[in-house]
Protein backbone atom coordinates (compact mmCIF):
# COMPACT_ATOMS: atom_id res chain seq x y z
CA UNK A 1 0.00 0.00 0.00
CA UNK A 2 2.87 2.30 0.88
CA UNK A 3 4.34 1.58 -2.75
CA UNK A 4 1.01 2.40 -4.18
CA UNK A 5 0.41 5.60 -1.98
CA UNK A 6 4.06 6.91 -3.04
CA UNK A 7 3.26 5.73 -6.87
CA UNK A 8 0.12 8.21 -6.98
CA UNK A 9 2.45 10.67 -5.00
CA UNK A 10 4.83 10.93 -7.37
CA UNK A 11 2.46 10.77 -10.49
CA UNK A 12 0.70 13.81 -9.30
CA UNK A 13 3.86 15.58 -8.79
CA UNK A 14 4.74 14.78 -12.09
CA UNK A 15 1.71 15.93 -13.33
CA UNK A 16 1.82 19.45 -11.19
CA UNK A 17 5.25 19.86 -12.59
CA UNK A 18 3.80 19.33 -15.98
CA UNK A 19 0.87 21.79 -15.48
CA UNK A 20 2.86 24.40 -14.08
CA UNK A 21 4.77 24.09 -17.03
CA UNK A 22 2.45 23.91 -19.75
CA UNK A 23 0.99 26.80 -17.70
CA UNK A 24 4.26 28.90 -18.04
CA UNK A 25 4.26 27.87 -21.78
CA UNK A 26 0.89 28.66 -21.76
CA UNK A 27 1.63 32.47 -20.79
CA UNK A 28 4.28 32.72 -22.93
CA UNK A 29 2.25 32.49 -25.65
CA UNK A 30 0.10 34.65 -25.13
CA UNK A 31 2.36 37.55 -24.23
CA UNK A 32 4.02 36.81 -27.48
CA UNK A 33 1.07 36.71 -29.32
CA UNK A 34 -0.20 39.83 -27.36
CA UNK A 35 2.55 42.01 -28.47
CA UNK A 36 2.64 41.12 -31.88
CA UNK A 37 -1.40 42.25 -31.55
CA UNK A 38 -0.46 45.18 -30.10
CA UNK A 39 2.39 46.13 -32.59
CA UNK A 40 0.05 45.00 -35.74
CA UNK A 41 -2.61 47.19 -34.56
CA UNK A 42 -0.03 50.27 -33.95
CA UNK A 43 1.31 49.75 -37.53
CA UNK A 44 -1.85 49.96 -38.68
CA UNK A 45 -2.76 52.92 -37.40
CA UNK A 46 0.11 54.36 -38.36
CA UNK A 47 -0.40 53.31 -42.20
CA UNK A 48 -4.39 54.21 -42.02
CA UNK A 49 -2.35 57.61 -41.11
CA UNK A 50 -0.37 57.54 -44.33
CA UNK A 51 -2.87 56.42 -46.56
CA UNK A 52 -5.33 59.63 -45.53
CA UNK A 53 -2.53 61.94 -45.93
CA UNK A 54 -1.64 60.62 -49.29
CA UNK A 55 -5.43 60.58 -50.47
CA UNK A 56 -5.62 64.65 -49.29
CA UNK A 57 -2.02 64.78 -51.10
CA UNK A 58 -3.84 63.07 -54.15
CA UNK A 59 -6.66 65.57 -54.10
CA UNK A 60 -4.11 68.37 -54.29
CA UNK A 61 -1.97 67.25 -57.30
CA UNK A 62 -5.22 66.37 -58.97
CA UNK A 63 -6.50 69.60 -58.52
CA UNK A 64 -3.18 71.32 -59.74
CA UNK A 65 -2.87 69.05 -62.80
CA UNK A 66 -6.29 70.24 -63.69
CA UNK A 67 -5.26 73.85 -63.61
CA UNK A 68 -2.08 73.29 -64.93
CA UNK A 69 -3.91 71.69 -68.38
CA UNK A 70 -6.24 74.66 -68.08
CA UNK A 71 -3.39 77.11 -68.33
CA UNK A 72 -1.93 75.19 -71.22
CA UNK A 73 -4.80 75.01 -73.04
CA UNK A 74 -5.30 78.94 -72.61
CA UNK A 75 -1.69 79.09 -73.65
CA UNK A 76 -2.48 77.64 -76.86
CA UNK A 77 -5.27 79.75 -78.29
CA UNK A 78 -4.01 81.81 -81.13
CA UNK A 79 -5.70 84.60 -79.52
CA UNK A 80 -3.54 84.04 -76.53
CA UNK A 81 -0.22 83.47 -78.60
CA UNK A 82 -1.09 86.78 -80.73
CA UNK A 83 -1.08 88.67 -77.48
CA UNK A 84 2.02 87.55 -76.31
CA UNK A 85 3.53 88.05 -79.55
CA UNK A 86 2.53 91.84 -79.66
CA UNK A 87 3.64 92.99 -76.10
CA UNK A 88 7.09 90.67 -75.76
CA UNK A 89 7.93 90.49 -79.23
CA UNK A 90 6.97 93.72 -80.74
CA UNK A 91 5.06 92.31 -83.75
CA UNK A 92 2.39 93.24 -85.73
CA UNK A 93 -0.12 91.98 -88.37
CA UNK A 94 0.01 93.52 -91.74
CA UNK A 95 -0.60 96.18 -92.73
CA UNK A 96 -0.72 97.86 -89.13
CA UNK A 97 1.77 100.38 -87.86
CA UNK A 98 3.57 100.21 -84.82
CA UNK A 99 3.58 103.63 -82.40
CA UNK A 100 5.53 103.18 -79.33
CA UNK A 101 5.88 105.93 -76.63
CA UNK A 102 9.44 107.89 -76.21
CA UNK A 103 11.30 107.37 -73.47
């Protein structure tokens, strides 16, 4: 009886020692997998960060690419290039006559 009393003794043991170790494992794991939650949900609110200011960013350039065709399509007009003709250049059509002030 003694044997069999020490037998069941030393089984639980064994088994406490193997709980308390599958416990520590246990926690472990979950602080590992914890902080990688943690540091995945940081990133991600970092890059939801990025992403909005490169949408507004995205907005802006749009907006100045559509101004910037604008202008070129104004600068095209040969109304446009006429005008700029006449005051940088000097020119005129035929048959007109050029008076410029004295200076």
């Amino acid at each position: 009886m003694k044997r069999a009393r020490q037998k069941i003794k030393t089984q639980n043991r064994k088994r406490v020692r193997l709980r308390s170790g599958s416990l520590f494992v246990l926690c472990i794991t979950l602080a590992v997998a914890g902080s990688s939650g943690w540091q995945l949900l940081k990133l991600r609110s970092q890059v939801e960060g990025q992403l909005a200011n490169l949408s507004q960013e995205k907005v802006t350039l749009l907006q100045q690419e559509k101004l910037l065709h604008d202008e070129i399509t104004q600068l095209n007009t040969p109304s446009y290039i006429e005008q700029l003709a006449r005051e940088q250049l000097g020119l005129v059509k035929h048959g007109e006559i050029l008076i410029s002030p004295k200076n």
